[in-house]
Protein backbone atom coordinates (compact mmCIF):
# COMPACT_ATOMS: atom_id res chain seq x y z
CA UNK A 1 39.80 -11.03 159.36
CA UNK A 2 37.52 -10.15 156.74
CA UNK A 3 37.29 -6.78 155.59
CA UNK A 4 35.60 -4.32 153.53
CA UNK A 5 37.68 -0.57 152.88
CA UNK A 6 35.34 2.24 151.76
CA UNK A 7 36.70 5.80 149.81
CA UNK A 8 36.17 7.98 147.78
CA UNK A 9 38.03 8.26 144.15
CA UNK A 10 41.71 8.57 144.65
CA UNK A 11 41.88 7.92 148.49
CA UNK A 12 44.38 5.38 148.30
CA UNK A 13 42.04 2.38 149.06
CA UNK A 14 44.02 0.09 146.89
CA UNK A 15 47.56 1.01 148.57
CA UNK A 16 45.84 0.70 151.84
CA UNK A 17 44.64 -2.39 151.41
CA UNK A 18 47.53 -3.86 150.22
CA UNK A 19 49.88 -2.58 152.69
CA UNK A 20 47.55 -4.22 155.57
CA UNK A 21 47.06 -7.77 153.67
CA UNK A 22 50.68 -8.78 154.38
CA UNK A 23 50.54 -8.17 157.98
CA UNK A 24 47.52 -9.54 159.02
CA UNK A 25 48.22 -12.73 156.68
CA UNK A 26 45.08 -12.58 154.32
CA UNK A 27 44.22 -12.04 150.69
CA UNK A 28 43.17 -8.20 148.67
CA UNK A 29 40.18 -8.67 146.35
CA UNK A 30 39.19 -5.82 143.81
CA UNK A 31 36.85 -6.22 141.81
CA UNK A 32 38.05 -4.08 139.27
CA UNK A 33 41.37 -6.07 138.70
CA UNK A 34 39.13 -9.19 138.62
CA UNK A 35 37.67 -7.80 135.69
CA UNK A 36 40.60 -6.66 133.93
CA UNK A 37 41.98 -10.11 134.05
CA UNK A 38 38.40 -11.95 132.60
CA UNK A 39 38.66 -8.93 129.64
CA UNK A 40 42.15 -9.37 128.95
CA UNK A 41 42.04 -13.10 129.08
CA UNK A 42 39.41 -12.64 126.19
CA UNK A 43 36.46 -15.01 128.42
CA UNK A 44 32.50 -15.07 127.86
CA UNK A 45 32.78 -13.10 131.25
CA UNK A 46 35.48 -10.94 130.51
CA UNK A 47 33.09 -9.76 127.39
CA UNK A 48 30.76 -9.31 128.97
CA UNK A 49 32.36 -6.79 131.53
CA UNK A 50 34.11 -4.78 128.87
CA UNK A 51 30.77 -4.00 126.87
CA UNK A 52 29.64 -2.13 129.86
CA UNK A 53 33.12 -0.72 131.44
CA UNK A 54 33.92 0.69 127.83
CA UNK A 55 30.09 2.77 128.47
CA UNK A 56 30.74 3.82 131.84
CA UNK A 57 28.69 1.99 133.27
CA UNK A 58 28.79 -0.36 136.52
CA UNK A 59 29.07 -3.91 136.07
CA UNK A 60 25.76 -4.80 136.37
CA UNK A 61 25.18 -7.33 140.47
CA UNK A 62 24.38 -10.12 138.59
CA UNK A 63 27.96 -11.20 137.48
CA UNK A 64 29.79 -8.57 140.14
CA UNK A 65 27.83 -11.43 142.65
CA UNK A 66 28.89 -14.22 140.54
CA UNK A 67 32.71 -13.17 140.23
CA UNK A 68 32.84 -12.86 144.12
CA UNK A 69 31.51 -16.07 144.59
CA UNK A 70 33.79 -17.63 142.46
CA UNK A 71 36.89 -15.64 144.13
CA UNK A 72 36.16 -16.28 147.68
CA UNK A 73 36.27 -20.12 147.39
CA UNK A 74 40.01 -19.59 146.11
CA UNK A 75 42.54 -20.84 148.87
CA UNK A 76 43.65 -17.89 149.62
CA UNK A 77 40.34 -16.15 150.40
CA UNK A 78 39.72 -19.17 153.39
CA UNK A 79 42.13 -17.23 155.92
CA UNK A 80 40.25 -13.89 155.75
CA UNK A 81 40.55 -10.84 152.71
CA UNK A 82 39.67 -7.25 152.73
CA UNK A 83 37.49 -6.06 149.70
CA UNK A 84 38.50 -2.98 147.40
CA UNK A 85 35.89 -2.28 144.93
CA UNK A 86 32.98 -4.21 146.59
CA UNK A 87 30.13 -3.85 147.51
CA UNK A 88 29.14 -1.00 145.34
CA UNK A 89 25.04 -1.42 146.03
CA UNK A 90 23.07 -2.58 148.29
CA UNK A 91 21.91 -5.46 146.58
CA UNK A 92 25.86 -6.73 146.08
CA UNK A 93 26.18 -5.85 150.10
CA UNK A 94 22.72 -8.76 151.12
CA UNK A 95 24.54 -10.91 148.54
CA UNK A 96 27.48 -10.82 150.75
CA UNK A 97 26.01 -11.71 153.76
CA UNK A 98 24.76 -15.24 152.47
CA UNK A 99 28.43 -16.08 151.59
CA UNK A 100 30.19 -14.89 154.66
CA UNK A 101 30.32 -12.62 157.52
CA UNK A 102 32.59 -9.21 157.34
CA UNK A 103 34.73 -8.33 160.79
CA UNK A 104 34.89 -4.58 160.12
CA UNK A 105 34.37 -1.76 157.46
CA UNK A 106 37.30 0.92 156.99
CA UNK A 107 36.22 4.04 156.25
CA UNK A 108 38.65 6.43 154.72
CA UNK A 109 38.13 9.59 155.24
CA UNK A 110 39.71 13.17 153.25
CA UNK A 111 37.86 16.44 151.93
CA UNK A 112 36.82 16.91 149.03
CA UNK A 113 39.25 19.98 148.96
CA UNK A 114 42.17 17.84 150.19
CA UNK A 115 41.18 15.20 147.51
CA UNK A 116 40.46 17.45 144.52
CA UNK A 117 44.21 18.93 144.36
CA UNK A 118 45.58 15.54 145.21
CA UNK A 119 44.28 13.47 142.54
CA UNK A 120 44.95 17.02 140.24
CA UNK A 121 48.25 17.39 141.27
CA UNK A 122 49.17 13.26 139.89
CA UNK A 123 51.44 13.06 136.88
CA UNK A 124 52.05 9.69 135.04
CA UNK A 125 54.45 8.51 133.03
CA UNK A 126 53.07 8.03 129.35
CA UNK A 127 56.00 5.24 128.68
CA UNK A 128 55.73 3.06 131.55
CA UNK A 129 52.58 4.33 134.47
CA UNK A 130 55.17 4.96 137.01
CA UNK A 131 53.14 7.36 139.24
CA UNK A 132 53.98 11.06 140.84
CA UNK A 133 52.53 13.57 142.78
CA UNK A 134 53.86 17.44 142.88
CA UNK A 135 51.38 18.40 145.50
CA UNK A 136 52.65 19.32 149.09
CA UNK A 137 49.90 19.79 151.58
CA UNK A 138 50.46 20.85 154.91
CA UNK A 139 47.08 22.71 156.33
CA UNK A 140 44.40 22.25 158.75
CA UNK A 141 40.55 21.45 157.62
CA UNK A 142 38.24 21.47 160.19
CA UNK A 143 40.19 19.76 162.79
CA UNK A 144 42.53 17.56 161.32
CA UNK A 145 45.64 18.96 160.19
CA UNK A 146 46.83 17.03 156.87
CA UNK A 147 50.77 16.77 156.12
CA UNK A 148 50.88 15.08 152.51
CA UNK A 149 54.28 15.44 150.95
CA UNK A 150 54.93 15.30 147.70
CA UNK A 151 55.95 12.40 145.11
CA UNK A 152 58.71 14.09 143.14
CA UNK A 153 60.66 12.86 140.26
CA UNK A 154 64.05 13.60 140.08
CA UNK A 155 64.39 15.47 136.79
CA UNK A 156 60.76 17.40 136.30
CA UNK A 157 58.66 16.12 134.21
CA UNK A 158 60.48 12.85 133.11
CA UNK A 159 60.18 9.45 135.05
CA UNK A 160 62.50 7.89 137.04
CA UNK A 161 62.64 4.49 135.82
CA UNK A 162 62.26 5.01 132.15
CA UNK A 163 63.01 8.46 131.18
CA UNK A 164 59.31 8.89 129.79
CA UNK A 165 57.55 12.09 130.08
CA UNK A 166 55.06 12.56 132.73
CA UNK A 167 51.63 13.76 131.87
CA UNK A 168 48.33 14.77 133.56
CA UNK A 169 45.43 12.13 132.95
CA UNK A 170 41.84 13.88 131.24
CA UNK A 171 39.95 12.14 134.44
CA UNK A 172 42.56 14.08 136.89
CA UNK A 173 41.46 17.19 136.27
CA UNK A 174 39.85 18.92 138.79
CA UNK A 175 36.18 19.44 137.32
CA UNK A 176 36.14 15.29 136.48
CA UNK A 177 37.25 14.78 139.97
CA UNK A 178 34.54 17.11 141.72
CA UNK A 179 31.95 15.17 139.32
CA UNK A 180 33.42 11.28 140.38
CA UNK A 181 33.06 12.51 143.87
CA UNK A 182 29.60 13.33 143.02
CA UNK A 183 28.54 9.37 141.85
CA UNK A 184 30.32 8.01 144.83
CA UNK A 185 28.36 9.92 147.48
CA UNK A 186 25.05 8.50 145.53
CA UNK A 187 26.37 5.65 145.42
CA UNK A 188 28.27 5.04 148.35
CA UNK A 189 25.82 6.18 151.20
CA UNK A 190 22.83 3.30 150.47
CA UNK A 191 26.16 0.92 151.13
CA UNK A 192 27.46 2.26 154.03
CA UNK A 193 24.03 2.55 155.57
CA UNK A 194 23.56 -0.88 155.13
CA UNK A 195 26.58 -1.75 157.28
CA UNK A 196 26.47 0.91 159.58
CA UNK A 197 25.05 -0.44 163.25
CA UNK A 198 25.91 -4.20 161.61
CA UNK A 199 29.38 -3.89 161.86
CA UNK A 200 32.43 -2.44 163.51
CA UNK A 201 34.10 0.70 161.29
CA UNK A 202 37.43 1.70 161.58
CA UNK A 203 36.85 5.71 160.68
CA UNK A 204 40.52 6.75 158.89
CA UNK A 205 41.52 10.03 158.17
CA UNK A 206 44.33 9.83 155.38
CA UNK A 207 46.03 12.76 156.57
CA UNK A 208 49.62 11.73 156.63
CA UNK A 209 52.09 9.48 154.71
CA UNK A 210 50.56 6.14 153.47
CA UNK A 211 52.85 3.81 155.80
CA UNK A 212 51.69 6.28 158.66
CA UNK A 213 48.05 5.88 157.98
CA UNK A 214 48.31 2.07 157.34
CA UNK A 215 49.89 1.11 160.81
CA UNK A 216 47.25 3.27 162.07
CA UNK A 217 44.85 1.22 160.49
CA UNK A 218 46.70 -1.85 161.79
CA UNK A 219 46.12 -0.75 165.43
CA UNK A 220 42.32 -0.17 164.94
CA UNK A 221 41.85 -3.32 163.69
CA UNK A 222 43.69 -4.66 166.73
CA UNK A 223 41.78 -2.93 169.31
CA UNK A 224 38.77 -4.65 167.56
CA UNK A 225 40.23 -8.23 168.16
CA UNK A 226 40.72 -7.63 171.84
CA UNK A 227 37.40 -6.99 172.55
């Protein structure tokens, strides 16, 4: 299959989409690690992308196009992928469609109230960037009752695997969140429009444990091969 997984900041696309590559035998793309790799391998390209990620500002289509390109012809890619990071405009999204054809969008779905003190309540470890999460939802929002335990280390405030201390990130805080939510619904809804009536979507509320959510993404995707 080839996929595309939509989300806001901090829904867990990334641990979603690698929990589902394994099982359904295909390859996870994101853009973002792509980059990382070009700027820490010190390339033309990898330049390039740090002059603008160290001003905050998107990659510009041009070489976000190019980089696809370039990563879908990789082995790997040829048995199907799902796509973390990309499209992020529409422009990226028409350059897709000349290279291939997508199966299905997944569109994950939390409130911004449910996200907010999630992505508040992560600690990392300053050593080592083990992750943890002292938040412990259990409440209902408009329907949909949302059970997300908590990630606890077992001394507080020192990491399990190295003994670091665990800290609060500057771009966790609750008022950056709110704002990053804010430039992902501008730029997120052009993008989904585009695919929406085009393709299938597999509508996700991440509203319990991630191996809960993932086999119920795993079913969706299912139903959508048997028709």
């Amino acid at each position: 299959m080839k996929l595309i997984i939509f989300g806001p900041p901090g829904s867990g696309k990334g641990t979603y989409a690698f929990r589902i590559m394994q099982p359904l035998g295909i390859a996870k793309i994101s853009t973002g690690d792509i980059f990382r790799e070009e700027r820490d391998k010190g390339t033309e390209l990898g330049r390039k992308v740090d002059e603008h990620m160290r001003s905050g500002e998107l990659v510009p289509d041009d070489i976000t196009i190019e980089i696809l390109r370039k990563r879908l012809l990789q082995p790997d890619a040829q048995r199907g992928f799902i796509l973390d990071g990309y499209p992020r405009t529409v422009r990226q999204a028409e350059a897709l469609d000349e290279l291939t054809r997508i199966d299905a969008v997944i569109n994950l779905i939390i409130p911004e109230e449910i996200l907010v003190e999630k992505i508040a309540a992560r600690r990392i470890c300053q050593n080592c960037g083990n992750l943890y999460n002292v938040a412990d939802i259990n409440r209902e929002i408009r329907g949909v009752r949302y059970v997300l335990p908590p990630m606890l280390p077992k001394k507080p405030g020192v990491c399990d695997r190295c003994g670091g201390r665990l800290i609060q990130r500057e771009d966790d805080r609750p008022e950056v969140v709110r704002e990053r939510l804010r430039v992902y619904e501008r730029q997120s809804k052009p993008v989904i429009g585009y695919y929406e009536g085009k393709v299938p979507f597999v509508d996700v509320h991440v509203n319990k444990p991630p191996d809960e959510v993932a086999q119920r993404i795993l079913r969706e995707l299912a139903k959508l091969g048997q028709r």
